[in-house]
Structure formats: C-alpha cells, structure tokens
C-alpha atoms as a PDB file:
ATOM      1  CA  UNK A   1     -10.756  96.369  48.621  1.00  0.00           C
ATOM      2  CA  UNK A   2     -12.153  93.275  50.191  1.00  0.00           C
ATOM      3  CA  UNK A   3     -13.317  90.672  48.158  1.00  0.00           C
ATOM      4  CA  UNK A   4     -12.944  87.597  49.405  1.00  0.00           C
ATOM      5  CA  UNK A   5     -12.418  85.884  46.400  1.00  0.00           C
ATOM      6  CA  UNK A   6     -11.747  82.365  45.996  1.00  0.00           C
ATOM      7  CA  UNK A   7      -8.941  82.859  43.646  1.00  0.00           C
ATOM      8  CA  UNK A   8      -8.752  86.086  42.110  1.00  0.00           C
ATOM      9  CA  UNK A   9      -6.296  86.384  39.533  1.00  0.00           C
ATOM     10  CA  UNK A  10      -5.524  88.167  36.366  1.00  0.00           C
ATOM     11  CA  UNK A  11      -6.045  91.735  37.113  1.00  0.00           C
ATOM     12  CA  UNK A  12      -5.647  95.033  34.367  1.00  0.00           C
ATOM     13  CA  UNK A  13      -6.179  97.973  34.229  1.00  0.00           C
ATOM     14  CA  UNK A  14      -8.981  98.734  31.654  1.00  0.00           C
ATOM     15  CA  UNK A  15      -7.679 102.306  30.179  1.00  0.00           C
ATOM     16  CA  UNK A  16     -10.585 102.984  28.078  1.00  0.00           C
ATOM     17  CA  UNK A  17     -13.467 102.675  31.296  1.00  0.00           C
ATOM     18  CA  UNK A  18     -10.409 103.846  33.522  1.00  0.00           C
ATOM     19  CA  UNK A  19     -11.564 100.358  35.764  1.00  0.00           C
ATOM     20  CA  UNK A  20      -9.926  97.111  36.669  1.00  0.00           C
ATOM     21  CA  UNK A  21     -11.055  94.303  35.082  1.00  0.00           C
ATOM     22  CA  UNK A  22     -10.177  90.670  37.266  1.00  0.00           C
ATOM     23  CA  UNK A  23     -11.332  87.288  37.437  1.00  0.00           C
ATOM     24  CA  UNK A  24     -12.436  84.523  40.616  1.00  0.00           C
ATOM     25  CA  UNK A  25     -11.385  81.621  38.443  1.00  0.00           C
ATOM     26  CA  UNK A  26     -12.855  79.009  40.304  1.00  0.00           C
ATOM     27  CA  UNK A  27     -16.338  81.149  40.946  1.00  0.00           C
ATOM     28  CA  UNK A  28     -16.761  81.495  37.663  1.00  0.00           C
ATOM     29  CA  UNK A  29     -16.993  85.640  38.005  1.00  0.00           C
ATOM     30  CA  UNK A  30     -15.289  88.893  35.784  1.00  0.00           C
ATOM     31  CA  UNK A  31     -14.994  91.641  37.888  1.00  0.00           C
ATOM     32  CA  UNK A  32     -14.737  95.211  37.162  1.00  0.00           C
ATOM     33  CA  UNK A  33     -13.557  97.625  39.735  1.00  0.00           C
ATOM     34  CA  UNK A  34     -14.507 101.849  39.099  1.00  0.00           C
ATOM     35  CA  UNK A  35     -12.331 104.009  40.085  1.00  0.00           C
ATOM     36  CA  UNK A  36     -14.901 105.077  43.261  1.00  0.00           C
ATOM     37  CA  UNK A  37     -13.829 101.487  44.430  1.00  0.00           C
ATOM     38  CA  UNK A  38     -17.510  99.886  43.034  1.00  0.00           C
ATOM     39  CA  UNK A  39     -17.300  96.153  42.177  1.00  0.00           C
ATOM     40  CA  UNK A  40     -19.491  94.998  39.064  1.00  0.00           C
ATOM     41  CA  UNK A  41     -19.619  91.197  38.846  1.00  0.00           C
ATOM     42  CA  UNK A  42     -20.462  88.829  35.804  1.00  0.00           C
ATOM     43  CA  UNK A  43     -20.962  85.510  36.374  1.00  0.00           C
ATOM     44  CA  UNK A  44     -19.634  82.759  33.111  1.00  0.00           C
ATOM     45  CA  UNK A  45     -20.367  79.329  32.107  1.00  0.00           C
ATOM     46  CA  UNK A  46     -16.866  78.196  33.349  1.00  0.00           C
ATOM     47  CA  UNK A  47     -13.920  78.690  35.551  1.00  0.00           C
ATOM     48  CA  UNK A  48     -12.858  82.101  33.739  1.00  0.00           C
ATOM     49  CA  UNK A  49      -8.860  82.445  33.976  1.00  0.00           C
ATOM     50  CA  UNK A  50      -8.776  86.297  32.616  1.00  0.00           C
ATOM     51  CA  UNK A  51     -11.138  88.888  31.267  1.00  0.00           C
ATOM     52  CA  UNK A  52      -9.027  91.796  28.429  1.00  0.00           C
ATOM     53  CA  UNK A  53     -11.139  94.514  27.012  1.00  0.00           C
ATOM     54  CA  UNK A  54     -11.746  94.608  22.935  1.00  0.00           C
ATOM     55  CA  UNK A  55     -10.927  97.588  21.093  1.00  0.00           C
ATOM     56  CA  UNK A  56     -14.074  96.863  19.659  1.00  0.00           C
ATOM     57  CA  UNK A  57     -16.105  96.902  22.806  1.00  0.00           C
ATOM     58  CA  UNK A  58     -17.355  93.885  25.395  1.00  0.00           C
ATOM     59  CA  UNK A  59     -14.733  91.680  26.544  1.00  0.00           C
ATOM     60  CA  UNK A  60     -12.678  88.961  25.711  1.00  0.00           C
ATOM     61  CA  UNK A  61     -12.885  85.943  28.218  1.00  0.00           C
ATOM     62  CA  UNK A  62      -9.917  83.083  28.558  1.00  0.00           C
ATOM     63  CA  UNK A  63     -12.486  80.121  29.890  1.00  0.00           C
ATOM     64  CA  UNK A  64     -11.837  76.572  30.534  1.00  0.00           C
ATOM     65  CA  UNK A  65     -12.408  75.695  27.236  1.00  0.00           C
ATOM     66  CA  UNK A  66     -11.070  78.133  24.789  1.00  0.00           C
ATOM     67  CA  UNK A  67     -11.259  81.995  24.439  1.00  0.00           C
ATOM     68  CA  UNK A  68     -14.376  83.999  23.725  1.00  0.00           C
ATOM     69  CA  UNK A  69     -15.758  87.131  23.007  1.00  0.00           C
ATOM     70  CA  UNK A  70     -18.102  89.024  25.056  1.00  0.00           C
ATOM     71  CA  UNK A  71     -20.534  91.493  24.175  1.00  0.00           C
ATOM     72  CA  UNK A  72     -20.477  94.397  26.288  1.00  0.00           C
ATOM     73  CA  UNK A  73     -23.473  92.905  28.636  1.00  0.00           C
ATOM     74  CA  UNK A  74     -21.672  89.979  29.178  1.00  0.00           C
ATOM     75  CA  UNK A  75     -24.832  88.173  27.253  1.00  0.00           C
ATOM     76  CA  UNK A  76     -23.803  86.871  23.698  1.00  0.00           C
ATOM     77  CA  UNK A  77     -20.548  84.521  24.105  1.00  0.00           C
ATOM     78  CA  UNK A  78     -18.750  83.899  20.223  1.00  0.00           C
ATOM     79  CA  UNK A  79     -16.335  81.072  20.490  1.00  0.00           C
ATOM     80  CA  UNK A  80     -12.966  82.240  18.929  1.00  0.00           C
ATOM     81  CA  UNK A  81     -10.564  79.516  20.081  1.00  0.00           C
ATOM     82  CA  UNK A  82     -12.237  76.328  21.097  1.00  0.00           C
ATOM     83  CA  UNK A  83      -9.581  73.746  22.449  1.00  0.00           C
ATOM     84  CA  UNK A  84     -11.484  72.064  25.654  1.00  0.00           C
ATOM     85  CA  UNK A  85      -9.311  69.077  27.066  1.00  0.00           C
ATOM     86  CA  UNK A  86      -9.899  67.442  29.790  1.00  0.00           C
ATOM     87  CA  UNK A  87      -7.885  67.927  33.230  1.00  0.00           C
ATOM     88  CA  UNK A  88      -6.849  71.357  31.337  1.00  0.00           C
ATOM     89  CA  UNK A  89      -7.837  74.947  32.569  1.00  0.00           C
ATOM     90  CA  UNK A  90      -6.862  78.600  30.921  1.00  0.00           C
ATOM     91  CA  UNK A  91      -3.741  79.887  32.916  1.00  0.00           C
ATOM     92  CA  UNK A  92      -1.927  83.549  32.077  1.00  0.00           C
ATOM     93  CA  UNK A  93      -3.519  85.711  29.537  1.00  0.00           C
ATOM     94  CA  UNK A  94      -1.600  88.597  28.421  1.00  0.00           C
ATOM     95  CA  UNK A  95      -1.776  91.027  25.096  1.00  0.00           C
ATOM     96  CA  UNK A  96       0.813  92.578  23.017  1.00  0.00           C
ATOM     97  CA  UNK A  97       0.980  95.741  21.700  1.00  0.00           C
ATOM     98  CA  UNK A  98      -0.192  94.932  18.363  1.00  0.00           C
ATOM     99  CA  UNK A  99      -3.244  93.454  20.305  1.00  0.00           C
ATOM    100  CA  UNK A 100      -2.735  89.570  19.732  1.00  0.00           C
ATOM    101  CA  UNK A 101      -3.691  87.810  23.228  1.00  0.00           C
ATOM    102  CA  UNK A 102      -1.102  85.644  24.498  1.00  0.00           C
ATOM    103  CA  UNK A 103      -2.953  82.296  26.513  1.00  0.00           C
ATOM    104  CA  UNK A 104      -1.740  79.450  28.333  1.00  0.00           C
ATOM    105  CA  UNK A 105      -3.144  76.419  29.677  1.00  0.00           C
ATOM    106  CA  UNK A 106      -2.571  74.558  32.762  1.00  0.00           C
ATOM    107  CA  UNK A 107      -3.039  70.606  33.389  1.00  0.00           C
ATOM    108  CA  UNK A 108      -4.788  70.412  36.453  1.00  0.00           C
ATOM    109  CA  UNK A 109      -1.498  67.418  37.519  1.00  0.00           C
ATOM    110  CA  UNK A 110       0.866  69.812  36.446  1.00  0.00           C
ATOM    111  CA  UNK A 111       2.033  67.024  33.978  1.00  0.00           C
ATOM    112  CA  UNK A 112       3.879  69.713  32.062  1.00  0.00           C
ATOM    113  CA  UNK A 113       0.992  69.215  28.922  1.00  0.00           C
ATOM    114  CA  UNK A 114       0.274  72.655  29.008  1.00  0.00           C
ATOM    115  CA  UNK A 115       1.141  75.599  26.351  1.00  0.00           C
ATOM    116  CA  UNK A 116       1.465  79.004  25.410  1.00  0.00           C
ATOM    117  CA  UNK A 117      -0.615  80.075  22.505  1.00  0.00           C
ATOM    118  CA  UNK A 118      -0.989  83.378  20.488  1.00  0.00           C
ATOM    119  CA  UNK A 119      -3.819  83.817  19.202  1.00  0.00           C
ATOM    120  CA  UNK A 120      -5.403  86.759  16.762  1.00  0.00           C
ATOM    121  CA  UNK A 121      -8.577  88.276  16.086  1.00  0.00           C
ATOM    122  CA  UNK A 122      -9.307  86.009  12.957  1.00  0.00           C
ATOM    123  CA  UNK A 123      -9.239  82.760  15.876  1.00  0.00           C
ATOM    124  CA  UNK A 124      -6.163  81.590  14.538  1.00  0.00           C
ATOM    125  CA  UNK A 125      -4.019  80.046  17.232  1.00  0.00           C
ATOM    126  CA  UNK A 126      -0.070  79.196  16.648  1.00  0.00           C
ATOM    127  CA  UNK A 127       1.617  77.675  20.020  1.00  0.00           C
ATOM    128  CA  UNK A 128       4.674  79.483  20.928  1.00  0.00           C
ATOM    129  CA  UNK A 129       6.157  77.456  23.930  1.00  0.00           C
ATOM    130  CA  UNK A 130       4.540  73.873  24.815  1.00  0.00           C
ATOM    131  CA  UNK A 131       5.763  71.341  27.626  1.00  0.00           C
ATOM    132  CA  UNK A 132       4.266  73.957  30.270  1.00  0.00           C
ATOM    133  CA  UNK A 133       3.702  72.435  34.016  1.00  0.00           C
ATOM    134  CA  UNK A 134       1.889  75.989  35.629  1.00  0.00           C
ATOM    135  CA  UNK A 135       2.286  78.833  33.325  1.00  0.00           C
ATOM    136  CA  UNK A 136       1.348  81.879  35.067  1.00  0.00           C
ATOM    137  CA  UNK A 137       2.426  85.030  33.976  1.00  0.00           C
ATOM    138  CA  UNK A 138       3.339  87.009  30.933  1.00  0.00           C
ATOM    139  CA  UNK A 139       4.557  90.333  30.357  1.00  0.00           C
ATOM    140  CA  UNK A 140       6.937  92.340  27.920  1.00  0.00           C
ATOM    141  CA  UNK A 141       9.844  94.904  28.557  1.00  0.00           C
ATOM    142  CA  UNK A 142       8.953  98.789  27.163  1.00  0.00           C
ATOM    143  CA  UNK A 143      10.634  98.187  24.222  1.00  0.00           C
ATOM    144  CA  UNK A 144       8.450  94.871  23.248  1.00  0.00           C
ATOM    145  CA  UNK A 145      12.388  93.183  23.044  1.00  0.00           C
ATOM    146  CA  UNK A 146      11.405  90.831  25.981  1.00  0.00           C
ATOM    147  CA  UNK A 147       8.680  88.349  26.667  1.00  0.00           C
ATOM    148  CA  UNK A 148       8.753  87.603  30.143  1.00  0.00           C
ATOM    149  CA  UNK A 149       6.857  84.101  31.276  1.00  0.00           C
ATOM    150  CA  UNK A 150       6.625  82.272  34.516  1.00  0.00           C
ATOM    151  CA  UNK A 151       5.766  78.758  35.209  1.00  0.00           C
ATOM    152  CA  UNK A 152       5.248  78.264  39.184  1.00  0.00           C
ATOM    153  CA  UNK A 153       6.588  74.570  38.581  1.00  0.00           C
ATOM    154  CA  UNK A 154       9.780  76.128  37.640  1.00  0.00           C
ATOM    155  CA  UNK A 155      10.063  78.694  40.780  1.00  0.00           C
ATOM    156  CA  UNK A 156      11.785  81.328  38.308  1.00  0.00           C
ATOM    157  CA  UNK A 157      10.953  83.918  35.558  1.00  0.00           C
ATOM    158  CA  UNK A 158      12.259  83.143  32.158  1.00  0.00           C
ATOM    159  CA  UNK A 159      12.721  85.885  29.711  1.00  0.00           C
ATOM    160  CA  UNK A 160      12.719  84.843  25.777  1.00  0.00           C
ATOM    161  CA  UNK A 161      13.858  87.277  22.424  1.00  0.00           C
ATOM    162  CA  UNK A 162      10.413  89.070  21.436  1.00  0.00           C
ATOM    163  CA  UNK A 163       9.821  90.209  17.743  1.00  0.00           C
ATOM    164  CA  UNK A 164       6.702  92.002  17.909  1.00  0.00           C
ATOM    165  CA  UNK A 165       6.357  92.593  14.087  1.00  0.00           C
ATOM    166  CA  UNK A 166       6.070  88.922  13.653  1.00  0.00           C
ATOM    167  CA  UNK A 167       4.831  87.627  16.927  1.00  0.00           C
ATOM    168  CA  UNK A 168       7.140  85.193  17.608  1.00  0.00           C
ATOM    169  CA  UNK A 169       9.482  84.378  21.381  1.00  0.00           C
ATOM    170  CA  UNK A 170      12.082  82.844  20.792  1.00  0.00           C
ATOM    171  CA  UNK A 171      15.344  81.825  22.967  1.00  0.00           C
ATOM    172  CA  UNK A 172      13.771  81.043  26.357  1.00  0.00           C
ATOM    173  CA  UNK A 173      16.128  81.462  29.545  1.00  0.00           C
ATOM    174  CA  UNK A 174      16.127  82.010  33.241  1.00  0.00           C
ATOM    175  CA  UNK A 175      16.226  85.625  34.109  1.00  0.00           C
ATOM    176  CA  UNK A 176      15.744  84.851  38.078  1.00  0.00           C
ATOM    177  CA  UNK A 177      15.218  82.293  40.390  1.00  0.00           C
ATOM    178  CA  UNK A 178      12.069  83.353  42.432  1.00  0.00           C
ATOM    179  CA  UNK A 179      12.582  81.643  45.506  1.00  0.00           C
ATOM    180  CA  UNK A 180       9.244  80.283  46.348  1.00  0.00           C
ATOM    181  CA  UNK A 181       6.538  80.038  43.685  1.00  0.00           C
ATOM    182  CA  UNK A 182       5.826  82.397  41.261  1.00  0.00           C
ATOM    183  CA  UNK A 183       2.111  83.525  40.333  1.00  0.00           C
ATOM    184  CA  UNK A 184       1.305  86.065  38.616  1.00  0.00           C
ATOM    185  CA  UNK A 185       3.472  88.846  36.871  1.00  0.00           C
ATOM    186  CA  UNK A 186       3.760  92.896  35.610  1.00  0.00           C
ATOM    187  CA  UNK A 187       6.117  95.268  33.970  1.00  0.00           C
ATOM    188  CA  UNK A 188       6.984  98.612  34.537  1.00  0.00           C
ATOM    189  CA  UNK A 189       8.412 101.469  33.134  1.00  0.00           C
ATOM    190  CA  UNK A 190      11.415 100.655  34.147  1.00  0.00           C
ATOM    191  CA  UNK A 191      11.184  97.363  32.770  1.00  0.00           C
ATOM    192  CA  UNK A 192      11.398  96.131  36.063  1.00  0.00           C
ATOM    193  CA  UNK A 193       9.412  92.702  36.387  1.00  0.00           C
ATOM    194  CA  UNK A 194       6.667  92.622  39.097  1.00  0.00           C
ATOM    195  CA  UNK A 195       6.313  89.123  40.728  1.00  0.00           C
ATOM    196  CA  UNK A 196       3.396  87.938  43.137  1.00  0.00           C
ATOM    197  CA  UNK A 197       4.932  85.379  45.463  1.00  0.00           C
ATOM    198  CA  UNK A 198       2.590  82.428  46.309  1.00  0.00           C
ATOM    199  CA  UNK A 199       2.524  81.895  49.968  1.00  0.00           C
ATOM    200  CA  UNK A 200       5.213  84.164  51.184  1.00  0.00           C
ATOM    201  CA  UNK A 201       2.842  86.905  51.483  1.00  0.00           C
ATOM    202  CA  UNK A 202       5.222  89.144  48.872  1.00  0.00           C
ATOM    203  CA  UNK A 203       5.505  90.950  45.148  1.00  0.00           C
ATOM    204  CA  UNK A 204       9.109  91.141  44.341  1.00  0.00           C
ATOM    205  CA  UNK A 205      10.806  93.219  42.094  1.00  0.00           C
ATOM    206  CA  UNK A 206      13.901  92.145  39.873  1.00  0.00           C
ATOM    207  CA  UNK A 207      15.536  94.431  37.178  1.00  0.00           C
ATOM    208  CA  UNK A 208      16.159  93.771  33.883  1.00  0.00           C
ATOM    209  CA  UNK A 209      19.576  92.241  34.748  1.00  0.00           C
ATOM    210  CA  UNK A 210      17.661  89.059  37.015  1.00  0.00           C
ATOM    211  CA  UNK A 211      18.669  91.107  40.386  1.00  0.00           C
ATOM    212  CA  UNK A 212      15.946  90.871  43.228  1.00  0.00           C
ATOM    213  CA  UNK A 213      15.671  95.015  43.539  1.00  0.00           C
ATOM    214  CA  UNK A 214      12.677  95.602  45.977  1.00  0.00           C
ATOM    215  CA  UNK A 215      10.063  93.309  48.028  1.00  0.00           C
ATOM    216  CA  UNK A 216       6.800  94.585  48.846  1.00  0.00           C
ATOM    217  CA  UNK A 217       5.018  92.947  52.565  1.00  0.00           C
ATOM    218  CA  UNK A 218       1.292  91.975  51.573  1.00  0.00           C
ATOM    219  CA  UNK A 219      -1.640  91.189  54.176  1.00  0.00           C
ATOM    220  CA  UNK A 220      -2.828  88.303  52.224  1.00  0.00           C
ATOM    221  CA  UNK A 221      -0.941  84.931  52.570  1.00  0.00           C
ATOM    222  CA  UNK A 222      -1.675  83.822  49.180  1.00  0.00           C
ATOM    223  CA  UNK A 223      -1.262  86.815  46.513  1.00  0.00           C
ATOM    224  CA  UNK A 224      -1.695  85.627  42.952  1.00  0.00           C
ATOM    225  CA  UNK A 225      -1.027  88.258  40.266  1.00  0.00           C
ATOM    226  CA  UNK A 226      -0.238  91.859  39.452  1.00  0.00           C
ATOM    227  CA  UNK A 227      -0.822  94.846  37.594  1.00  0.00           C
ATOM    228  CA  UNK A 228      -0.479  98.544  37.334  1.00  0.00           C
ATOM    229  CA  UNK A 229      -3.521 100.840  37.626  1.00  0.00           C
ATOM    230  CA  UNK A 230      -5.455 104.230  38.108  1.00  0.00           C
ATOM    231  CA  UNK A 231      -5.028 107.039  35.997  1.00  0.00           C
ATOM    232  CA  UNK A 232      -1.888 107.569  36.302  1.00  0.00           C
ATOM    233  CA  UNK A 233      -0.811 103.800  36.209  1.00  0.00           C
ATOM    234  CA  UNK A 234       1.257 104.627  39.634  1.00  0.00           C
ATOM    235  CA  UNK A 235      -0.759 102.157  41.982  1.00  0.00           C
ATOM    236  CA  UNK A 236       0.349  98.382  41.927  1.00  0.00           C
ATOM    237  CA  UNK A 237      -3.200  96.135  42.405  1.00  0.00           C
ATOM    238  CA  UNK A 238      -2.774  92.742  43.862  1.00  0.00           C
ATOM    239  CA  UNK A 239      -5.132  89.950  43.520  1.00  0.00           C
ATOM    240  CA  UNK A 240      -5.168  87.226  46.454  1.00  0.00           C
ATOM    241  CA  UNK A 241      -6.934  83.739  46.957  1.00  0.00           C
ATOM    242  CA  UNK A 242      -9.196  82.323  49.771  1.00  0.00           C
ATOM    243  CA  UNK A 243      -8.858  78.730  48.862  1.00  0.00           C
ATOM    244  CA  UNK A 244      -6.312  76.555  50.344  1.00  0.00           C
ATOM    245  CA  UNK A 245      -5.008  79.097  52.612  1.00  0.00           C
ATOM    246  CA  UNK A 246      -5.561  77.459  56.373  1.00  0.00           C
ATOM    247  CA  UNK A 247      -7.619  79.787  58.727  1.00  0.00           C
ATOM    248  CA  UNK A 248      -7.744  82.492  56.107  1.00  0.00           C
ATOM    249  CA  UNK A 249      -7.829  86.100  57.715  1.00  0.00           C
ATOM    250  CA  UNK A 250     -10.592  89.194  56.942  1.00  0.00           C
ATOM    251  CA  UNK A 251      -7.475  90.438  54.162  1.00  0.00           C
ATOM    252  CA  UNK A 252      -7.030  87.124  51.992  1.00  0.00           C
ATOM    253  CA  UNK A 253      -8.786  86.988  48.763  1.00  0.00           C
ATOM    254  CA  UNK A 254      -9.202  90.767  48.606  1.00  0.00           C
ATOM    255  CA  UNK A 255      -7.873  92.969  46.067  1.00  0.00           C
ATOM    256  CA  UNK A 256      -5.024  95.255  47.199  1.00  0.00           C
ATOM    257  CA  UNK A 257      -3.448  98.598  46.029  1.00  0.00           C
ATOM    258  CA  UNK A 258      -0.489  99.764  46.800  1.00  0.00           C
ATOM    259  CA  UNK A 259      -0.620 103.689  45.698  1.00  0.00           C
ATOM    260  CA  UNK A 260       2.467 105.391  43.818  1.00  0.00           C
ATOM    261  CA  UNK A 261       4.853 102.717  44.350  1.00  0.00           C
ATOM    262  CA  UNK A 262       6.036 103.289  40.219  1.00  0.00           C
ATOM    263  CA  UNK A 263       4.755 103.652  36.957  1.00  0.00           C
ATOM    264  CA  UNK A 264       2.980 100.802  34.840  1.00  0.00           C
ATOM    265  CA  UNK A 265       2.752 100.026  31.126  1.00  0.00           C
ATOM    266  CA  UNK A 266      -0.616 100.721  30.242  1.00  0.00           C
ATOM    267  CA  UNK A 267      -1.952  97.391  28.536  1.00  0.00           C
ATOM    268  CA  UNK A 268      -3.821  97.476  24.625  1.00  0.00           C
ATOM    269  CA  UNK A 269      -6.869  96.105  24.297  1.00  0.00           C
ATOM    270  CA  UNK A 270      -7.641  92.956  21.830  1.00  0.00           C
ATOM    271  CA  UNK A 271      -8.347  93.719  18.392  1.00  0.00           C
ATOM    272  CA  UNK A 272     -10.854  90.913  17.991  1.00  0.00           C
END
C-alpha cells in the first residue's frame, strides 16, 4: 500500500477491528489500515513511536514523552506514564499476553541511556533492561518462555528467560548476529523470529535455535518493522521509511504485505 511515510514503524494487527494499526514517528500520525486497504490517519502532539489497541476501547499511544491513553476518537489524551527527557524518544512497544505493554526508549546519540520498561494498566512502570543504545523490537516465543529484544546498536537479536506470571526477563543473550542492523521484529507460530533489516532491503527469518532460515527481497531500501496480519494472520506487513534513504523510489515508505508467507501470533490488546 503506498504511503510514503517518513518513518513508519510499529505495525499490528488490530484483531478486534480486524485493521492494522501503525505509526509515522516523526509525522506525528497513527494509522489504521481496513481490511479494503483504506488508510485512517490521526495526527498527535508528538513524534508517536507505536499505537496498541485497549481492551477497553481507544488506543494506547507510546509518545515522546511517556505513554497515553486514547479515547476511541483520538480526542481525550490521559497521561499514564509520564517520563519526558530530553534527547530521548519512545522506541519498541510490544504487549504480553497478560496485556502489560512492554516500552523502550531511545537517546537520540545512541549513548546507550535508554531502557526497557513494563508498564501496567494502574501506570506503574518497573524497568526490566536499562543501558539500551537503539532498542527496537520485542516479541515472545508461543509459549511466552522467550522475550526476544533487539537493539540496532548491537546488530543481533538477544533472547532473555520470560516468566509471564510475574513479568519479569531475565538472562539476556545473543540468539543471532543479524548482519546489518536490526529494526523492527515479529514471531510466528513457529516461533520463528521475523527481522526487518535496515538498509539491506530484507526481513530475515532465524529459528528458535539462532539459524538464519529464510530471507524475504523487499522493494523498499529502508524497511523498519514487522508484523503478522489479516484474518487469518498468514500475511507478513512491512513498514518502510522515506527519510534518509538517498533518491528514495515510488515503493519506500509504503506499507508492504507479503500474503501467506506463515502464520502470526495474534497480539492482546492493553488492559489499561
């Protein structure tokens, strides 16, 4: 679908309106996609790294300063995590299946300042991993045993011990080295890890063992994250980014799908 986005990013598939929710971080717009291939737009107060659905209805927003909630028209904002810094900006957003959202934050020097935070419906906020240069993706394996997290400063995936009764990650280590720099991620069925390649025009897949299994040509020079989609959850849709791509062709900063290339996790909703 093109968009020409300037950097769109953080797309999922929103099971409940059966569209895809994504972001253009830097223009400051949520997206949502119907299934008939119509794109609503929302414009924020801030560079918006993610837009999740509540299981409450509206939406909730990861925004330079902090996470919000949304009302359903996008017109009454409720702070529920306020933790503006400067130099800092909301990176990878992700939520578990008991419907905590998982956020990270990015220094704009990639000083490694950044963290990983979970945070739960009540606005509490406990940081899981901290010394982050460029997190950028987050994901979980089908049996919620995994966390997987990338950091595009480290050019690999790291996987970490998940205990999803207590929402905590714990033992962080490589699973692969990427190759090139990592942007955003997904998980299938399989529990094979989805990776959006920055630059090298690719999503990779490895298995659950760290072994690069499949790669996946893109149009786009620049593809930034991942997810699985459609009713089924067999189509893979790729975001892609405009900015800082040199001569950038009619294809970058669209959204892509890739139909029945495997089957996706379908993604809870935030219980806030």
């Amino acid at each position: 679908m093109p968009a020409a986005a300037r950097h769109g990013y953080a797309p999922v598939w929103d099971t409940g309106t059966d569209s895809l929710l994504w972001v253009d971080v830097p223009a400051r717009t949520v997206h949502r996609m119907t299934v008939d291939r119509v794109d609503h737009s929302m414009e924020v107060p801030q560079a918006v790294s993610s837009a999740r659905p509540r299981s409450r209805g509206g939406l909730v927003l990861h925004l330079a300063e902090g996470v919000a909630l949304f009302d359903a028209d996008g017109e009454h904002r409720v702070w529920l995590v306020y933790w503006a810094r400067d130099g800092v900006r909301g990176g990878a957003t992700a939520i578990d299946r008991k419907g905590r959202l998982w956020a990270s934050t990015v220094r704009e020097d990639e000083s490694g300042d950044g963290w990983l935070a979970r945070v739960t419906d009540d606005g509490a906020a406990k940081i899981a991993l901290d010394g982050l240069a460029a997190a950028c993706g987050v994901g979980w394996s089908p049996d919620d045993a995994r966390m997987y997290f990338a950091d595009s400063a480290t050019g690999r995936v790291d996987v970490l011990d998940f205990d999803v009764a207590a929402g905590t990650a714990t033992g962080r280590r490589p699973l692969c080295e990427v190759g090139g720099e990592p942007a955003g991620l997904c998980v299938d069925a399989d529990g094979c890890v989805w990776v959006a390649v920055r630059d090298a025009a690719q999503i990779r897949r490895y298995t659950p063992e760290g072994e690069l299994d499949r790669c996946v040509e893109l149009p786009v020079r620049r593809p930034t994250d991942c997810c699985f989609g459609g009713p089924d959850l067999t189509d893979l849709y790729v975001t892609s980014a405009r900015d800082g791509v040199s001569d950038p062709g009619d294809t970058d900063g669209a959204v892509l799908v890739v139909p029945g290339i495997g089957t996706g996790l379908r993604t809870p909703a935030f219980t806030g």
